[in-house]
C-alpha atoms as a PDB file:
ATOM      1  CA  UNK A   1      11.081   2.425  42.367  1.00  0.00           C
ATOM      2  CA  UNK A   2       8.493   0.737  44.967  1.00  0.00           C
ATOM      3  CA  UNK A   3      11.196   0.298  47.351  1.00  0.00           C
ATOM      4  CA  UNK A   4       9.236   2.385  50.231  1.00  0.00           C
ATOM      5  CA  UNK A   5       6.071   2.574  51.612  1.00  0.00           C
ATOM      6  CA  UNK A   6       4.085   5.523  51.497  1.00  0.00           C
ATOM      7  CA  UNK A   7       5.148   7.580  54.692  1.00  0.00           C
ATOM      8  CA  UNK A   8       8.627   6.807  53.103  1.00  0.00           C
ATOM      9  CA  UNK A   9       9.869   4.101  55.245  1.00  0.00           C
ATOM     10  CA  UNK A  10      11.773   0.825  53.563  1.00  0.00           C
ATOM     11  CA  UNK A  11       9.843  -2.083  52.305  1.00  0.00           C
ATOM     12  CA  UNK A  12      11.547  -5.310  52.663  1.00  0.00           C
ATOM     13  CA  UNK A  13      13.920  -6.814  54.200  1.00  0.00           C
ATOM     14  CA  UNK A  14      16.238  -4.868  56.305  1.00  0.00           C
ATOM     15  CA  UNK A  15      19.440  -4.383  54.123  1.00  0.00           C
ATOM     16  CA  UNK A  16      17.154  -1.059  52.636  1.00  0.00           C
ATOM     17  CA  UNK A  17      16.985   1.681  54.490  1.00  0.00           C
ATOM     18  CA  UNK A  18      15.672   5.326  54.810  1.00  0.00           C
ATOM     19  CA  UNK A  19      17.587   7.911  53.078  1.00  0.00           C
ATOM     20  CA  UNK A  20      18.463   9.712  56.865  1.00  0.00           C
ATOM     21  CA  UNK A  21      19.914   5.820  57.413  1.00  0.00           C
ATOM     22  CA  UNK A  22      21.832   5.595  54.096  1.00  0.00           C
ATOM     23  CA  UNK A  23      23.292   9.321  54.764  1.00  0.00           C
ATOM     24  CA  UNK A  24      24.541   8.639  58.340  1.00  0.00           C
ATOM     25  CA  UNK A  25      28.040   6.954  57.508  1.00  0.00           C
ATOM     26  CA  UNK A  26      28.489   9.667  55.193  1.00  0.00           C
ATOM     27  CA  UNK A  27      27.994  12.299  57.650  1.00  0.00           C
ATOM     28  CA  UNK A  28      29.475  10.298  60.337  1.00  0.00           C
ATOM     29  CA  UNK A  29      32.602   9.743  58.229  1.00  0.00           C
ATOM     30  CA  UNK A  30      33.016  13.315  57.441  1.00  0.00           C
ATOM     31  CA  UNK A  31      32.976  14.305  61.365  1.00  0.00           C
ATOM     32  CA  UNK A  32      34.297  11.454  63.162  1.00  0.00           C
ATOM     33  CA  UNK A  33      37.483  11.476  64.850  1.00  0.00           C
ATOM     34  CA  UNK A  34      38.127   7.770  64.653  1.00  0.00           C
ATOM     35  CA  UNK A  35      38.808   8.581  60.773  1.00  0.00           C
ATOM     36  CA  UNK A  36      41.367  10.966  61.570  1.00  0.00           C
ATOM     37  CA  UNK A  37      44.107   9.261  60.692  1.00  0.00           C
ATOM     38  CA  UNK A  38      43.247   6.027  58.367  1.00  0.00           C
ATOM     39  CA  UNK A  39      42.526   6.023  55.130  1.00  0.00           C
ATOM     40  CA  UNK A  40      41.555   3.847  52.593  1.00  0.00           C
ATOM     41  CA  UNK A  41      38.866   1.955  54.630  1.00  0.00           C
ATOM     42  CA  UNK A  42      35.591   0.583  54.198  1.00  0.00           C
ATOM     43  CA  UNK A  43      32.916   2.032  55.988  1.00  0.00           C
ATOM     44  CA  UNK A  44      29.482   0.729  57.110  1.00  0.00           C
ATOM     45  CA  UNK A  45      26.610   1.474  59.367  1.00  0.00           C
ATOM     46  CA  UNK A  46      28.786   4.468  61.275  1.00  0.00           C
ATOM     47  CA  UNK A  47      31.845   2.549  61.605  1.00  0.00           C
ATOM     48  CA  UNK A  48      35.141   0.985  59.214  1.00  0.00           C
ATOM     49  CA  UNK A  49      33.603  -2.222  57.865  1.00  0.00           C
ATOM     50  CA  UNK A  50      34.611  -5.700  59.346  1.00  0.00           C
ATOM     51  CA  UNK A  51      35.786  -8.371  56.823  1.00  0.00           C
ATOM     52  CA  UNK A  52      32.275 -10.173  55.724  1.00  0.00           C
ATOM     53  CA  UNK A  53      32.198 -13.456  56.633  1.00  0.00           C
ATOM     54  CA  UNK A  54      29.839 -14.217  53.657  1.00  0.00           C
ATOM     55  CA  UNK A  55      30.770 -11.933  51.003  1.00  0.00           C
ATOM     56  CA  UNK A  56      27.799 -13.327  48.696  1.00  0.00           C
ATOM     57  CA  UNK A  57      25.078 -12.335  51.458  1.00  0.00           C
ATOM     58  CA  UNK A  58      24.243  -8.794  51.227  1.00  0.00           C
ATOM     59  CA  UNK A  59      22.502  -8.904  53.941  1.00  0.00           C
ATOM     60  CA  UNK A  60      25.196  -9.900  56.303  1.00  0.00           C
ATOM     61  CA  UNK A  61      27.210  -6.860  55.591  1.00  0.00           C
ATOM     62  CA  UNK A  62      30.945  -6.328  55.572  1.00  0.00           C
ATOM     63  CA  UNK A  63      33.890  -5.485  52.941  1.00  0.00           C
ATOM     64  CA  UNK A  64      34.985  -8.588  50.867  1.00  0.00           C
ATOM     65  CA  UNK A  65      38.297  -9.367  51.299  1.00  0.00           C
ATOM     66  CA  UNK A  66      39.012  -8.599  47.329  1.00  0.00           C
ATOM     67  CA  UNK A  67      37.902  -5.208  48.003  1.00  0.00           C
ATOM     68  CA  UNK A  68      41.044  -4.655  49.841  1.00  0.00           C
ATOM     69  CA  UNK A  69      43.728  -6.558  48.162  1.00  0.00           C
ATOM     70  CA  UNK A  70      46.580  -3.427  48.085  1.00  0.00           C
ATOM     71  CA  UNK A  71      48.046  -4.846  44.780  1.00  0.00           C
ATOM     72  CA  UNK A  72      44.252  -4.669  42.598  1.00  0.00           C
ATOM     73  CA  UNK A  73      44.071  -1.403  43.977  1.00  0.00           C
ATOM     74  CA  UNK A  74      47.527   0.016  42.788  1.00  0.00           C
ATOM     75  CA  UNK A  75      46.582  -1.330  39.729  1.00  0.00           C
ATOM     76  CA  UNK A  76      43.224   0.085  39.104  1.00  0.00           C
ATOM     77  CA  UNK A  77      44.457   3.530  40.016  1.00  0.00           C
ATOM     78  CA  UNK A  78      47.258   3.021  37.093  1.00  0.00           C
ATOM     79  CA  UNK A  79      44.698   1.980  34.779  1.00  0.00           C
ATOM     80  CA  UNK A  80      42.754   5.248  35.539  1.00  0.00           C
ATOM     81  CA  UNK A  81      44.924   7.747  35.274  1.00  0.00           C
ATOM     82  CA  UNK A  82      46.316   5.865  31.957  1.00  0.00           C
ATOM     83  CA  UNK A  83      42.941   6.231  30.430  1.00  0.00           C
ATOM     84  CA  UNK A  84      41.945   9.285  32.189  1.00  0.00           C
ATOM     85  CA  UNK A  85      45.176  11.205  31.173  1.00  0.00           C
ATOM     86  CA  UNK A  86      44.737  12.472  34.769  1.00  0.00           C
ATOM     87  CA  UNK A  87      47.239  11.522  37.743  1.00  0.00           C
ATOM     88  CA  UNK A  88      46.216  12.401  41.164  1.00  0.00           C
ATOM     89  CA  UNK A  89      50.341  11.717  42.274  1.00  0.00           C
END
């Protein structure tokens, strides 16, 4: 898609990164033992997420603060499983 250069490294500004980059969190949250016991968090950049202070700007990172509302979320898991016809509870 043009988004790296040749040798594979990101063009741009620095909210792309390599694929190694993109996979760490992943890995990281799959291994850490800070995840242990929370769930349901946002993660970024091998850690949980902070609230963004500027949930418009990409490029400043962070979890929005609608991305956590409790209620949305109880809701959109109803929705699912009412038009999935599958419950994970």
């Amino acid at each position: 898609m043009g988004w790296t250069n040749e040798d594979g490294t990101p063009k741009g500004p620095a909210m792309y990164k390599s694929p190694e980059q993109g996979a760490a969190t992943s890995v990281w949250a799959a291994t850490s033992p800070q995840l242990a016991g929370p769930g349901g968090v946002y993660l970024e950049d091998c850690d949980i997420a902070e609230m963004a202070t500027d949930p418009f700007d990409m490029a400043t990172g962070g979890v929005a603060e609608h991305a956590t509302d409790e209620k949305d979320a109880a809701r959109l898991w109803a929705l699912s499983a009412q038009l999935t016809d599958v419950s994970a509870f």
